[in-house]
PDB file of N, CA and C in Angstrom:
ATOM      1  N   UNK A   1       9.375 -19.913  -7.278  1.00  0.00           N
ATOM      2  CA  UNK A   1       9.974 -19.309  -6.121  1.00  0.00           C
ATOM      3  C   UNK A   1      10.097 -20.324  -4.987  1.00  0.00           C
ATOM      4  N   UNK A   2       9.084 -21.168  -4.330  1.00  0.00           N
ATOM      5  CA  UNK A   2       8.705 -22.022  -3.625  1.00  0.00           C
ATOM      6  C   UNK A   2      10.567 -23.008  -3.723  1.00  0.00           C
ATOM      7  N   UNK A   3      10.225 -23.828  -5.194  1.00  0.00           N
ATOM      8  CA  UNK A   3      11.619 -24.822  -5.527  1.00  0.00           C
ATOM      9  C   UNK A   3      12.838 -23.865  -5.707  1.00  0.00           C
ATOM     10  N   UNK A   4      13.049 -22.631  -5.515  1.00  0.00           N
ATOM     11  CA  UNK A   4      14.103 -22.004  -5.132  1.00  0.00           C
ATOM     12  C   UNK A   4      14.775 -21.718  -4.016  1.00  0.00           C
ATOM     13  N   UNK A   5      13.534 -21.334  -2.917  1.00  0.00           N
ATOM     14  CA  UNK A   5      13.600 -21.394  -1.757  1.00  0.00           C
ATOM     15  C   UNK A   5      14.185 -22.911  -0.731  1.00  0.00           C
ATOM     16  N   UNK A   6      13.471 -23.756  -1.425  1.00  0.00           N
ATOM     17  CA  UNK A   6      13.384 -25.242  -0.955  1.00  0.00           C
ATOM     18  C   UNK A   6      15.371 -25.786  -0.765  1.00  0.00           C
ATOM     19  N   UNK A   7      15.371 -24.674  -2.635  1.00  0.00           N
ATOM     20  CA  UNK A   7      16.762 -25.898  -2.821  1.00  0.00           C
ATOM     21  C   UNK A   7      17.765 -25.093  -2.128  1.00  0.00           C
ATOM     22  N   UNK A   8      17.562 -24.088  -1.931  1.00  0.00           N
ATOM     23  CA  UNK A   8      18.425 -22.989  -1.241  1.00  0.00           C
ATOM     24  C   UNK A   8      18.637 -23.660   0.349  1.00  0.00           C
ATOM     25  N   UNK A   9      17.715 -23.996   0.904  1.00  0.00           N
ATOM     26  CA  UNK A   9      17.457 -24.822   2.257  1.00  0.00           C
ATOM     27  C   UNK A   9      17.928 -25.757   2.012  1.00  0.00           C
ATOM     28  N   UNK A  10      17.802 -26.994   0.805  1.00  0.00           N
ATOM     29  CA  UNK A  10      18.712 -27.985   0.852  1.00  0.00           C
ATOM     30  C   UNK A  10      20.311 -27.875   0.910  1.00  0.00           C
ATOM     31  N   UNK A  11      20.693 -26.898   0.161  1.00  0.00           N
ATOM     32  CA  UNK A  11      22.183 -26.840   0.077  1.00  0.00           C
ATOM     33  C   UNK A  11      22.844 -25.827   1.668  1.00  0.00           C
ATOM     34  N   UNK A  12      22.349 -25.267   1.793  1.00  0.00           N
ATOM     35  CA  UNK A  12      22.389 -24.706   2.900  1.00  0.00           C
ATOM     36  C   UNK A  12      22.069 -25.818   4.632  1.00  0.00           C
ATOM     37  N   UNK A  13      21.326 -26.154   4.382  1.00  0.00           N
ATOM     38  CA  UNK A  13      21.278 -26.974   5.575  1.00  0.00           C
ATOM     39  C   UNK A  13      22.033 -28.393   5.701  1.00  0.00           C
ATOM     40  N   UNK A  14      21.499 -29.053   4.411  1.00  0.00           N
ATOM     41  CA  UNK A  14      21.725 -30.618   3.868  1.00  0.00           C
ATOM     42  C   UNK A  14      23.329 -30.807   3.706  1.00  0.00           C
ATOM     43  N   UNK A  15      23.766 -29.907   2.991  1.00  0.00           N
ATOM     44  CA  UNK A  15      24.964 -29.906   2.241  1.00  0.00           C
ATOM     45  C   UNK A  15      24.372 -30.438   0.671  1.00  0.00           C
ATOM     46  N   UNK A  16      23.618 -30.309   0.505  1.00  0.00           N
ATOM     47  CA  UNK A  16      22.359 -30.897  -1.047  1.00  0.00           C
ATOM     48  C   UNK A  16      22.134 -32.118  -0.490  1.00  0.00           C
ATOM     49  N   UNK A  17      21.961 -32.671   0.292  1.00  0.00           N
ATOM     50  CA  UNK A  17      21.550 -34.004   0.445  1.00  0.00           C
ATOM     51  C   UNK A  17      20.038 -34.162   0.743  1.00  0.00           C
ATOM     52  N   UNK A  18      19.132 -34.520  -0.667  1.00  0.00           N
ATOM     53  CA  UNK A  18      17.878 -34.378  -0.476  1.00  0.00           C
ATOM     54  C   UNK A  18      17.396 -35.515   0.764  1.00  0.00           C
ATOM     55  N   UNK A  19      18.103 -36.728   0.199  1.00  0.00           N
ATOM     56  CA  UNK A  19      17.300 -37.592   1.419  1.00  0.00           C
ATOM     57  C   UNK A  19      17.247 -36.974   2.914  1.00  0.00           C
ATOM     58  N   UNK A  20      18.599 -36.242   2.793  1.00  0.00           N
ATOM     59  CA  UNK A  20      18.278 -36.037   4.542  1.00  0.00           C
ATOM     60  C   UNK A  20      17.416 -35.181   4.493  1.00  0.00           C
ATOM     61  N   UNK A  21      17.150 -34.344   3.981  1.00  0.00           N
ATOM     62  CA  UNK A  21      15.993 -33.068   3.777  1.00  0.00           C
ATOM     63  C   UNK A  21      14.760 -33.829   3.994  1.00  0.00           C
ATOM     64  N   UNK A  22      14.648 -34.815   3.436  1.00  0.00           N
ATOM     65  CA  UNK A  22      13.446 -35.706   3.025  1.00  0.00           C
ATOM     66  C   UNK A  22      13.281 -36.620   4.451  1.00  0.00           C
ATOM     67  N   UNK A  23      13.925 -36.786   5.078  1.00  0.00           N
ATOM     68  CA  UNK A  23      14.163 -37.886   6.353  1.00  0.00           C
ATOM     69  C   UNK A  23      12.934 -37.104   7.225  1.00  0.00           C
ATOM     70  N   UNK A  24      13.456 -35.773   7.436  1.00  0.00           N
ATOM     71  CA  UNK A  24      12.519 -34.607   8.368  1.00  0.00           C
ATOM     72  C   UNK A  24      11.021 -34.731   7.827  1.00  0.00           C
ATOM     73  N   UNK A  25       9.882 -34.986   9.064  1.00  0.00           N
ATOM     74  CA  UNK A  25       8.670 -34.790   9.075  1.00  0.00           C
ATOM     75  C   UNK A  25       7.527 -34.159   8.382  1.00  0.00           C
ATOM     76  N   UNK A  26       8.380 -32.109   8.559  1.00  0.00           N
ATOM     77  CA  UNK A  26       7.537 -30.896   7.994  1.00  0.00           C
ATOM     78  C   UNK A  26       8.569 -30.605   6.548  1.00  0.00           C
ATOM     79  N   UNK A  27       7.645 -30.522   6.301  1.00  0.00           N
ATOM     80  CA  UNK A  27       8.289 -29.952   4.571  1.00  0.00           C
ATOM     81  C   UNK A  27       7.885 -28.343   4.797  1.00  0.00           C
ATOM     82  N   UNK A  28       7.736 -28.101   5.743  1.00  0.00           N
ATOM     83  CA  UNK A  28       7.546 -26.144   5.764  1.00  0.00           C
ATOM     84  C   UNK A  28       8.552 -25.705   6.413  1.00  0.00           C
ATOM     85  N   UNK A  29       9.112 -24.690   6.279  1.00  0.00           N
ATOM     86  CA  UNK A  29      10.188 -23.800   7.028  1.00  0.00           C
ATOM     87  C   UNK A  29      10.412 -22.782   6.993  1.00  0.00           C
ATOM     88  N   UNK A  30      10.903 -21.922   7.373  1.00  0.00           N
ATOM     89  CA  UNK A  30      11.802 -20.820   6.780  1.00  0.00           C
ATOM     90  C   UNK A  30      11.031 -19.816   6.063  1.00  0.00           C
ATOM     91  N   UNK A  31      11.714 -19.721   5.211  1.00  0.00           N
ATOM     92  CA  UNK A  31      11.392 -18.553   3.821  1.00  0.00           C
ATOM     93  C   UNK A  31       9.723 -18.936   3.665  1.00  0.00           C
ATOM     94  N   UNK A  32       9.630 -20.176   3.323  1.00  0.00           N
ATOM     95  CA  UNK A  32       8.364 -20.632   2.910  1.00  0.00           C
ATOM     96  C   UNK A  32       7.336 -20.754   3.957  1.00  0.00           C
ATOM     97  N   UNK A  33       7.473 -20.855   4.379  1.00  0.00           N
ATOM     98  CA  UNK A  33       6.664 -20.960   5.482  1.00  0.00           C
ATOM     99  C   UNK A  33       5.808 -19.420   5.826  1.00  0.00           C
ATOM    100  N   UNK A  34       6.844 -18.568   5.885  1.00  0.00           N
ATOM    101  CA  UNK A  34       6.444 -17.412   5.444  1.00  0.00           C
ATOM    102  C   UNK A  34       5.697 -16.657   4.394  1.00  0.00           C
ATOM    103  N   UNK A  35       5.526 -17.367   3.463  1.00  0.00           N
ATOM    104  CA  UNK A  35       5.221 -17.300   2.416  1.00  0.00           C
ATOM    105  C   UNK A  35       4.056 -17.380   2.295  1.00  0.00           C
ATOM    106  N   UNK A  36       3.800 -18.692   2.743  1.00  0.00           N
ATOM    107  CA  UNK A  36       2.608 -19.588   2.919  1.00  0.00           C
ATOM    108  C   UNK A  36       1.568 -18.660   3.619  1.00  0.00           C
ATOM    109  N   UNK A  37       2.023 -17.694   5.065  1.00  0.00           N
ATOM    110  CA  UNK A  37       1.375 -17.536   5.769  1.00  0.00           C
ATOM    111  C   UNK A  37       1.025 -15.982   5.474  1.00  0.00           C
ATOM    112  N   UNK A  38       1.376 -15.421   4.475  1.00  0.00           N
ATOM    113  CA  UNK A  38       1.148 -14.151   3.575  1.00  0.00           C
ATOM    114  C   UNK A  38       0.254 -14.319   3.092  1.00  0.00           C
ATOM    115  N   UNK A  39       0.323 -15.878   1.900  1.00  0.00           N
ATOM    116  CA  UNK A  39      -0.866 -15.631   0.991  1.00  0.00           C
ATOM    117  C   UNK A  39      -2.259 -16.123   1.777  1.00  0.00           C
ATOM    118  N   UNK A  40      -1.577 -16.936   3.092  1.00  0.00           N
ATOM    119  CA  UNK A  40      -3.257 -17.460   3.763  1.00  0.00           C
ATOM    120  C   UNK A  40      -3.740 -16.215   4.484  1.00  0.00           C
ATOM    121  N   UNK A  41      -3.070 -15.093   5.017  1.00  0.00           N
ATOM    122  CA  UNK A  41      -3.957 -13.795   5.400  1.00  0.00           C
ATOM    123  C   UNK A  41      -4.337 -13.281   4.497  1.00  0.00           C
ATOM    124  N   UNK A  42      -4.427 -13.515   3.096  1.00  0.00           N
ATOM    125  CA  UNK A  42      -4.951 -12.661   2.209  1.00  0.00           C
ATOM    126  C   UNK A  42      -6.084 -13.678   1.794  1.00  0.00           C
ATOM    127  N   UNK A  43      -6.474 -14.501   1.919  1.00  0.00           N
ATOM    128  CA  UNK A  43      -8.027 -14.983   1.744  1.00  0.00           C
ATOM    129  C   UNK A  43      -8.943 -14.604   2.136  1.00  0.00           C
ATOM    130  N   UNK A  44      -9.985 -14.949   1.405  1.00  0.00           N
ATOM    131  CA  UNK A  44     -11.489 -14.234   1.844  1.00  0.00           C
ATOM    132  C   UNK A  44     -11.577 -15.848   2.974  1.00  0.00           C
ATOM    133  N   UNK A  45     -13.025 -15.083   3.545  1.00  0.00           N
ATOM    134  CA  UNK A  45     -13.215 -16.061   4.914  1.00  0.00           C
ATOM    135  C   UNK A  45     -13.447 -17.264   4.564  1.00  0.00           C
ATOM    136  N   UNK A  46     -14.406 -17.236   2.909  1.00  0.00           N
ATOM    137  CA  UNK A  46     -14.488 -18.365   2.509  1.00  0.00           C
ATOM    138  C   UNK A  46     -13.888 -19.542   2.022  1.00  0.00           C
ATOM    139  N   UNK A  47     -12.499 -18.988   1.671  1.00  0.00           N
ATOM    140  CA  UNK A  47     -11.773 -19.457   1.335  1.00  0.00           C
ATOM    141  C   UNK A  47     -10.941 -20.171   2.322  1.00  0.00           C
ATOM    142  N   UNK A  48     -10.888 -19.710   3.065  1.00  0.00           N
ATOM    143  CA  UNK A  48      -9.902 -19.909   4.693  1.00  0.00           C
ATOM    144  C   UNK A  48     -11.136 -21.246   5.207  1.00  0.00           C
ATOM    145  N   UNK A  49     -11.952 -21.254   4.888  1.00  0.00           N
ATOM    146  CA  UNK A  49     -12.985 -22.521   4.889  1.00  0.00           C
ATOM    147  C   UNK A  49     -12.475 -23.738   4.406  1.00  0.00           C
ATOM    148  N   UNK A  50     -12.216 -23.089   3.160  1.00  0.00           N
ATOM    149  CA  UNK A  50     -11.915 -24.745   2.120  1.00  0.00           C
ATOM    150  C   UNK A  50     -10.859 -25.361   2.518  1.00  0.00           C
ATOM    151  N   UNK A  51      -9.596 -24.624   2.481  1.00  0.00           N
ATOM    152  CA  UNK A  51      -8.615 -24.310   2.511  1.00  0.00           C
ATOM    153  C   UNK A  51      -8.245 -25.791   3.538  1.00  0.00           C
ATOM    154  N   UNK A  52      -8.821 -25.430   4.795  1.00  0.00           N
ATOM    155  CA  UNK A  52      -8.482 -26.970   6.011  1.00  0.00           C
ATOM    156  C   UNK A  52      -9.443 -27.763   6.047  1.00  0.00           C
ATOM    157  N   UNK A  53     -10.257 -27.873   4.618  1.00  0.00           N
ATOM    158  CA  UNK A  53     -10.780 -28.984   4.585  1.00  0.00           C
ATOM    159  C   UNK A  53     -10.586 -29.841   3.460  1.00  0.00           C
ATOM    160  N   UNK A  54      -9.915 -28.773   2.560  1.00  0.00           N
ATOM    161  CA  UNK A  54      -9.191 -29.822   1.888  1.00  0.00           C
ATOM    162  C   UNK A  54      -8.051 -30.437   2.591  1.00  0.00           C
ATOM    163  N   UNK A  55      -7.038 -29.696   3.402  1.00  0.00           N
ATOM    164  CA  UNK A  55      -5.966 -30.234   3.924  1.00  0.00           C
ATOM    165  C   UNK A  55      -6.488 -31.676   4.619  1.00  0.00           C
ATOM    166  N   UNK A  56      -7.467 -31.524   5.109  1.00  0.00           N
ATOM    167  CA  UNK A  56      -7.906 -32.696   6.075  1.00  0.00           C
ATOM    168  C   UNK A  56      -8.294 -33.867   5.267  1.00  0.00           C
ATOM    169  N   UNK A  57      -8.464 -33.912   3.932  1.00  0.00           N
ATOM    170  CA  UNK A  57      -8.906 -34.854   2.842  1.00  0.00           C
ATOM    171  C   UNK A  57      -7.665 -35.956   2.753  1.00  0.00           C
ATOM    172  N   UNK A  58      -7.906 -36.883   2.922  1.00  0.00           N
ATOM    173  CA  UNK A  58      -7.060 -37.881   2.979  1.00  0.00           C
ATOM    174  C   UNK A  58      -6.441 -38.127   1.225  1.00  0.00           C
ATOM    175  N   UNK A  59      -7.406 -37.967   0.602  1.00  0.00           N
ATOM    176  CA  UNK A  59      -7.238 -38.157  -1.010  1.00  0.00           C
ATOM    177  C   UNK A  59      -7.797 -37.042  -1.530  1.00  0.00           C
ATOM    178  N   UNK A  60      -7.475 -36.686  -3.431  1.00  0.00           N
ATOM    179  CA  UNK A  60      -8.551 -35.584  -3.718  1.00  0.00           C
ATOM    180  C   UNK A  60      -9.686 -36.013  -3.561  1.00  0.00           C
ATOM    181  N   UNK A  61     -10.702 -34.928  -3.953  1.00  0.00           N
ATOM    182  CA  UNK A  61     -12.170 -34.972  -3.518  1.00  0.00           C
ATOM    183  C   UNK A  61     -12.953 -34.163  -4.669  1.00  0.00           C
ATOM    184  N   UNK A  62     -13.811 -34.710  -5.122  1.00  0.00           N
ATOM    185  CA  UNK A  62     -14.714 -34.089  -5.590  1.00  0.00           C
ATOM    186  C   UNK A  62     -15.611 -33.111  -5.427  1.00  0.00           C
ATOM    187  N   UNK A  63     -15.879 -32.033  -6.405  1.00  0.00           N
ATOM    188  CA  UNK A  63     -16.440 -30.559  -5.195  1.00  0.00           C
ATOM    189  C   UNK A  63     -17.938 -30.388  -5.657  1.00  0.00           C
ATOM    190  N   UNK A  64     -18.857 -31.576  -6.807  1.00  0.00           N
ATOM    191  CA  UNK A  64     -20.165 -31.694  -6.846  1.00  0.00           C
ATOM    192  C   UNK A  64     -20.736 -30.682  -6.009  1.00  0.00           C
ATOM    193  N   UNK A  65     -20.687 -31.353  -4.792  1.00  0.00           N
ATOM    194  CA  UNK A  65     -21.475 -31.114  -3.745  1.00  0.00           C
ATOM    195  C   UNK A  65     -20.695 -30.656  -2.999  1.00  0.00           C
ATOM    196  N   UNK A  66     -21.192 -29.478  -2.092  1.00  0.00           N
ATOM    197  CA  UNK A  66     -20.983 -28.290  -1.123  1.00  0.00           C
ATOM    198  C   UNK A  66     -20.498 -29.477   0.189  1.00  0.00           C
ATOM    199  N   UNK A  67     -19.506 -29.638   1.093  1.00  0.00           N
ATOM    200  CA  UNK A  67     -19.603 -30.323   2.071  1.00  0.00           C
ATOM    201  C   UNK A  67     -20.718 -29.813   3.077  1.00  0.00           C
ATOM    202  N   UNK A  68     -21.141 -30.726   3.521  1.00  0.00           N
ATOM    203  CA  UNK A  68     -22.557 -30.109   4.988  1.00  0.00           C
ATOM    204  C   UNK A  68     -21.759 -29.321   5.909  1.00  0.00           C
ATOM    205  N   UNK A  69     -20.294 -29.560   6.595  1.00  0.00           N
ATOM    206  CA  UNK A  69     -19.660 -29.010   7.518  1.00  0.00           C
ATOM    207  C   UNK A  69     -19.203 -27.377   7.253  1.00  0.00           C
ATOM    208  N   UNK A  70     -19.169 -27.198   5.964  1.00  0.00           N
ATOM    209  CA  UNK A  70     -18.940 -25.872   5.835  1.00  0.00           C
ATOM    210  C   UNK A  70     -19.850 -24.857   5.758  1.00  0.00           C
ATOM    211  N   UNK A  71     -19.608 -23.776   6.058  1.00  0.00           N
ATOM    212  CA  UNK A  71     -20.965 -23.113   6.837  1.00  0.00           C
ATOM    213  C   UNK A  71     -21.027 -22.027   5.452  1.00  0.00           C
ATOM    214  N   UNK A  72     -20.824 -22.808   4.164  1.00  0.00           N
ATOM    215  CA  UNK A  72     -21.390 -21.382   2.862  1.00  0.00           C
ATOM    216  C   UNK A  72     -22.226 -22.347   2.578  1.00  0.00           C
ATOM    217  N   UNK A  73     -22.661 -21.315   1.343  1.00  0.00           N
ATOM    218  CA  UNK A  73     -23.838 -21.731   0.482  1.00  0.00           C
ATOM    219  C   UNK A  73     -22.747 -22.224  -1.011  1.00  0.00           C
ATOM    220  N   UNK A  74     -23.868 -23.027  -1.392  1.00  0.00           N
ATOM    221  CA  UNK A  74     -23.205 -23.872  -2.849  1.00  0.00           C
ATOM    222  C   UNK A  74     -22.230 -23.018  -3.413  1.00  0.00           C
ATOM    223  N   UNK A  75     -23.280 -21.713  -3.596  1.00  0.00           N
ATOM    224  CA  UNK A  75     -22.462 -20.511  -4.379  1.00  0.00           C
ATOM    225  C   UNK A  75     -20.628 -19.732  -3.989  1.00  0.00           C
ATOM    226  N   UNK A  76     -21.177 -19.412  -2.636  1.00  0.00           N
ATOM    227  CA  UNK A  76     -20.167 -19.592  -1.747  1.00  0.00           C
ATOM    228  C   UNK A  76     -19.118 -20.351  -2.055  1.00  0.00           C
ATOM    229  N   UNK A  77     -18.968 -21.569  -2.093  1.00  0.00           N
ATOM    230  CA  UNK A  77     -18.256 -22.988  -2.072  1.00  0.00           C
ATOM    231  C   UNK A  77     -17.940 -22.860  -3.556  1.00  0.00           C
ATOM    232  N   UNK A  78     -18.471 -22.786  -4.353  1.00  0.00           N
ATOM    233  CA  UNK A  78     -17.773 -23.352  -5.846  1.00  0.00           C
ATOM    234  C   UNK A  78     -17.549 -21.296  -6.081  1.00  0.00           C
ATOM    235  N   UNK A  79     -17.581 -20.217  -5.645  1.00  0.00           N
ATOM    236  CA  UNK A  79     -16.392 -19.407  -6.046  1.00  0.00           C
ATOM    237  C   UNK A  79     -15.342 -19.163  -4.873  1.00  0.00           C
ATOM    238  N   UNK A  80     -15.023 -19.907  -4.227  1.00  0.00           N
ATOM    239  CA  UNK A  80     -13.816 -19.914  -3.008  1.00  0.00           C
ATOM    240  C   UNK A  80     -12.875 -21.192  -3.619  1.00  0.00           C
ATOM    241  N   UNK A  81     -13.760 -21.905  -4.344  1.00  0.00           N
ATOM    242  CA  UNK A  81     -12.891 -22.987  -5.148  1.00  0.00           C
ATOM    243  C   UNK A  81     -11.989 -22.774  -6.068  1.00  0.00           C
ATOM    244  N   UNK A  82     -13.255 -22.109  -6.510  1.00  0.00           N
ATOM    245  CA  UNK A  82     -12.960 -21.410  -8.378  1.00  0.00           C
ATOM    246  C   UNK A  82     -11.366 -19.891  -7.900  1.00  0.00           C
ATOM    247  N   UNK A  83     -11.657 -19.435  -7.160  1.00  0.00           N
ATOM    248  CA  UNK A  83     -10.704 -18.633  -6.769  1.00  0.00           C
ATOM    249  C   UNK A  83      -9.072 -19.176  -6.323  1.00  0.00           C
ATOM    250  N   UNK A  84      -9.607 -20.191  -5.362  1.00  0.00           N
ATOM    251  CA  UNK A  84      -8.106 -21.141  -5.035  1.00  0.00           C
ATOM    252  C   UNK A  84      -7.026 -21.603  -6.295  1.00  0.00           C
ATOM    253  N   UNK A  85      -8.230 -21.911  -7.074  1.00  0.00           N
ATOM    254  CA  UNK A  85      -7.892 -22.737  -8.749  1.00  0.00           C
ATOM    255  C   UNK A  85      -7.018 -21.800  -8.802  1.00  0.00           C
ATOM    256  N   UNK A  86      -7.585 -20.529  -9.233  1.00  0.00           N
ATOM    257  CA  UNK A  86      -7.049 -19.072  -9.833  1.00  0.00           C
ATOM    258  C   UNK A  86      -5.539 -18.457  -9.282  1.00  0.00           C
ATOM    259  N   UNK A  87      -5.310 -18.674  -8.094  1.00  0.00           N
ATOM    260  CA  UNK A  87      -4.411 -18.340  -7.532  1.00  0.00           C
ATOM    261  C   UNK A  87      -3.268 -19.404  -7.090  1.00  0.00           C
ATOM    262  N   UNK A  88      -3.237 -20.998  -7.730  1.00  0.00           N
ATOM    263  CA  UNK A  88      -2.523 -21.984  -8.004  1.00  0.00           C
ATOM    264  C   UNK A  88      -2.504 -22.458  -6.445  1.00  0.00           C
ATOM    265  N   UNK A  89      -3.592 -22.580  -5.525  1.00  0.00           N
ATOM    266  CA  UNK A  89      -3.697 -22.676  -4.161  1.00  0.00           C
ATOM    267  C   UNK A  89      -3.763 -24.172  -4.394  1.00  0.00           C
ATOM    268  N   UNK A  90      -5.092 -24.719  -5.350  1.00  0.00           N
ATOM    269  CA  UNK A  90      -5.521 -26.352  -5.310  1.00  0.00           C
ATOM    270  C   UNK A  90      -4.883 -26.521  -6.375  1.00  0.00           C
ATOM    271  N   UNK A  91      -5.026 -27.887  -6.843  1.00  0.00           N
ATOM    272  CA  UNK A  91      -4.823 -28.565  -8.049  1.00  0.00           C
ATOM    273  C   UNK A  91      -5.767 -29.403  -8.461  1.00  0.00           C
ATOM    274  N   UNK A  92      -6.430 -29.377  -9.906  1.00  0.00           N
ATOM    275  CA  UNK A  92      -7.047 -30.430 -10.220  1.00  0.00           C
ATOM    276  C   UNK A  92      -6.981 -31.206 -11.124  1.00  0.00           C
ATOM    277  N   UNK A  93      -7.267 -31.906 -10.650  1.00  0.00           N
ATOM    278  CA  UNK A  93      -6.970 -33.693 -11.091  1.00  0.00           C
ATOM    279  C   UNK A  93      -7.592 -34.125 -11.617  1.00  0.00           C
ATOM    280  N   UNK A  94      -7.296 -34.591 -13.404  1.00  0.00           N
ATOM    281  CA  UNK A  94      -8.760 -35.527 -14.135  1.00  0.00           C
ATOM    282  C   UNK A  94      -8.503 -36.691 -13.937  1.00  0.00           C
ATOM    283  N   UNK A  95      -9.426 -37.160 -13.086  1.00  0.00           N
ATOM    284  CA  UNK A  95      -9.643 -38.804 -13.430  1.00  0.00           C
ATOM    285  C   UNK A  95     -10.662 -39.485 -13.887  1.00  0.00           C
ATOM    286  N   UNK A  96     -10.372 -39.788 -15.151  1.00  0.00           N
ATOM    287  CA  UNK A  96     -11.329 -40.610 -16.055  1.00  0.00           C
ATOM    288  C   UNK A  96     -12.445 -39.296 -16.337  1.00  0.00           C
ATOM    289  N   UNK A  97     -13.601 -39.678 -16.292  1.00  0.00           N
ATOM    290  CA  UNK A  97     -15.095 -38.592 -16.290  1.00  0.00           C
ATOM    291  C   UNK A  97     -15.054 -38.192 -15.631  1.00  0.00           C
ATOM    292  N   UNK A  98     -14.018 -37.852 -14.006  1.00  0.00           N
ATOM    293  CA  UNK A  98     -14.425 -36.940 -12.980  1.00  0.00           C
ATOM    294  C   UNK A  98     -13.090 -36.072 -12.685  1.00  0.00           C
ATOM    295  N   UNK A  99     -13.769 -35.067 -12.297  1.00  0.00           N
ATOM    296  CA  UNK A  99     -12.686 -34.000 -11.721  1.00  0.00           C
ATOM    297  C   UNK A  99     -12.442 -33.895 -10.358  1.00  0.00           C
ATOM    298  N   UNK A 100     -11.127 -33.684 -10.048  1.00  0.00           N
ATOM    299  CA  UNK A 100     -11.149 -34.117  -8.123  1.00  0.00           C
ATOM    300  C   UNK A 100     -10.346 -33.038  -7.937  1.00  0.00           C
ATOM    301  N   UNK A 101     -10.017 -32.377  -6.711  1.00  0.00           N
ATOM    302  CA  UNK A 101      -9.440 -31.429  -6.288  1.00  0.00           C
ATOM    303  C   UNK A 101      -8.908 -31.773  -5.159  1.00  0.00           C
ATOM    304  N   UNK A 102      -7.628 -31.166  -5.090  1.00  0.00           N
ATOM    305  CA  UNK A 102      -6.686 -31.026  -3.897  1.00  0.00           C
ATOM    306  C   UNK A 102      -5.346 -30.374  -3.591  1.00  0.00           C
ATOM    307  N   UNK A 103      -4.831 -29.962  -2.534  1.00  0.00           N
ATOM    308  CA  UNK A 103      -3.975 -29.529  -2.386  1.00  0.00           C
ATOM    309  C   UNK A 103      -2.416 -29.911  -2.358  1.00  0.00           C
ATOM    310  N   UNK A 104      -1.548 -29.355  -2.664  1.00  0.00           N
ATOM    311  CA  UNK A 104      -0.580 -29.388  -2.688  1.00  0.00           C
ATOM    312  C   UNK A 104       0.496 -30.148  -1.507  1.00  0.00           C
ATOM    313  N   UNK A 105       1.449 -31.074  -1.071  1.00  0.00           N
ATOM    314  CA  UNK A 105       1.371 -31.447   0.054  1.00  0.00           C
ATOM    315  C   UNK A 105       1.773 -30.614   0.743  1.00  0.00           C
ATOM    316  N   UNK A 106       3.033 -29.349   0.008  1.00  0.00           N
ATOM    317  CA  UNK A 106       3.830 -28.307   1.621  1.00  0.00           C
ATOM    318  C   UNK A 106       2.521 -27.155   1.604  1.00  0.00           C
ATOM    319  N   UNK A 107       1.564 -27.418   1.217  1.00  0.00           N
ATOM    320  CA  UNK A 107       0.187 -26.088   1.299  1.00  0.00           C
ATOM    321  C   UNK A 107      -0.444 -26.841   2.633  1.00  0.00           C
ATOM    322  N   UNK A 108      -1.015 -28.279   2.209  1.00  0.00           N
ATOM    323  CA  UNK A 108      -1.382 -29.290   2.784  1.00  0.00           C
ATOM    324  C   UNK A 108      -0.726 -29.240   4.331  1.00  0.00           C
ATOM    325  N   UNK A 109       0.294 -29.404   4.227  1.00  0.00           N
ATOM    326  CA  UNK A 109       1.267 -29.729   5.666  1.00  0.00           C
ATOM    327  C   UNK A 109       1.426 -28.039   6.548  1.00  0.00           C
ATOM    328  N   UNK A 110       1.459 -26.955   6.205  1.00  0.00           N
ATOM    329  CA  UNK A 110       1.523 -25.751   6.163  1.00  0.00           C
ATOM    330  C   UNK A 110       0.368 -25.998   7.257  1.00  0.00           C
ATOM    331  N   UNK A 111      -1.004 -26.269   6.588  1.00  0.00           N
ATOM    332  CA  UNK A 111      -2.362 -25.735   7.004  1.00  0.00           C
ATOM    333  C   UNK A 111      -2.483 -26.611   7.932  1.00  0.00           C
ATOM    334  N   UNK A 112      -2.040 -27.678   8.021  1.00  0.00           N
ATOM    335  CA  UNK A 112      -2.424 -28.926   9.029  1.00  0.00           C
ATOM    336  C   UNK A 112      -1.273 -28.155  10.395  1.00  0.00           C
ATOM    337  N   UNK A 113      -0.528 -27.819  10.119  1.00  0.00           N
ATOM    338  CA  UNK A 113       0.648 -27.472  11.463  1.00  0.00           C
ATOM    339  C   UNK A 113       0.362 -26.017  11.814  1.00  0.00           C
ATOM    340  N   UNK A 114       0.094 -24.770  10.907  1.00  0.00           N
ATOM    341  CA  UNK A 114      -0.558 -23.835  11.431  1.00  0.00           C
ATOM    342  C   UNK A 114      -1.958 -23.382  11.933  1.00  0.00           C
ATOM    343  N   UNK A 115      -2.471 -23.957  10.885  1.00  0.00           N
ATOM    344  CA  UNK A 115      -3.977 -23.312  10.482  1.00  0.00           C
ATOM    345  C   UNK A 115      -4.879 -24.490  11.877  1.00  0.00           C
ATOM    346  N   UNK A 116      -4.926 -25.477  11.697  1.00  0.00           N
ATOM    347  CA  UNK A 116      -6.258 -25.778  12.309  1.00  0.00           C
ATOM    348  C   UNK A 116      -5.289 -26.652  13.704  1.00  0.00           C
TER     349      UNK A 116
END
């Protein structure tokens, strides 16, 4: 739905011209943007936790360990994860023996311009 929306905005705005689409800053808009901001009122609190701290992750991240800044418990933290997984919110990433997690960039860019 998301790459339907997107290309609908490209041809509509662009004339299909991705680069110029691509020239612009926010990759959120419109339809989507809306979208975005549906499924983020429907999170649990804990989730609405992770959520801008993954955005704030410069690279993926490994979820071992509970970050200190977030105010759950381990348990907390790895099912707000495990839930994001579930609902195609994060993505994870095998690299080599480790598993890393992160977000999407228009989820990413979404949460960085609304959320925090």
């Amino acid at each position: 739905m998301w790459l339907n929306i997107v290309s609908a905005a490209i041809k509509d705005l662009f004339s299909g011209n991705i680069s110029e689409f691509l020239s612009y800053d926010s990759l959120v808009f419109g339809d989507l943007e809306y979208l975005f901001h549906k499924h983020f009122q429907r999170l649990s609190d804990s989730e609405k936790q992770v959520m801008p701290w993954l955005a704030n992750q410069m690279k993926a991240v490994e979820i071992s360990k509970k970050p200190a800044l977030l105010e759950l418990s381990p348990s907390e933290f790895l099912k707000a994860v495990e839930s994001l997984r579930r609902r195609l919110l994060i993505e994870k990433v095998e690299n080599g023996d480790r598993t890393i997690f992160t977000l999407q960039p228009a989820i990413a860019e979404y949460i960085k311009t609304h959320i925090l």
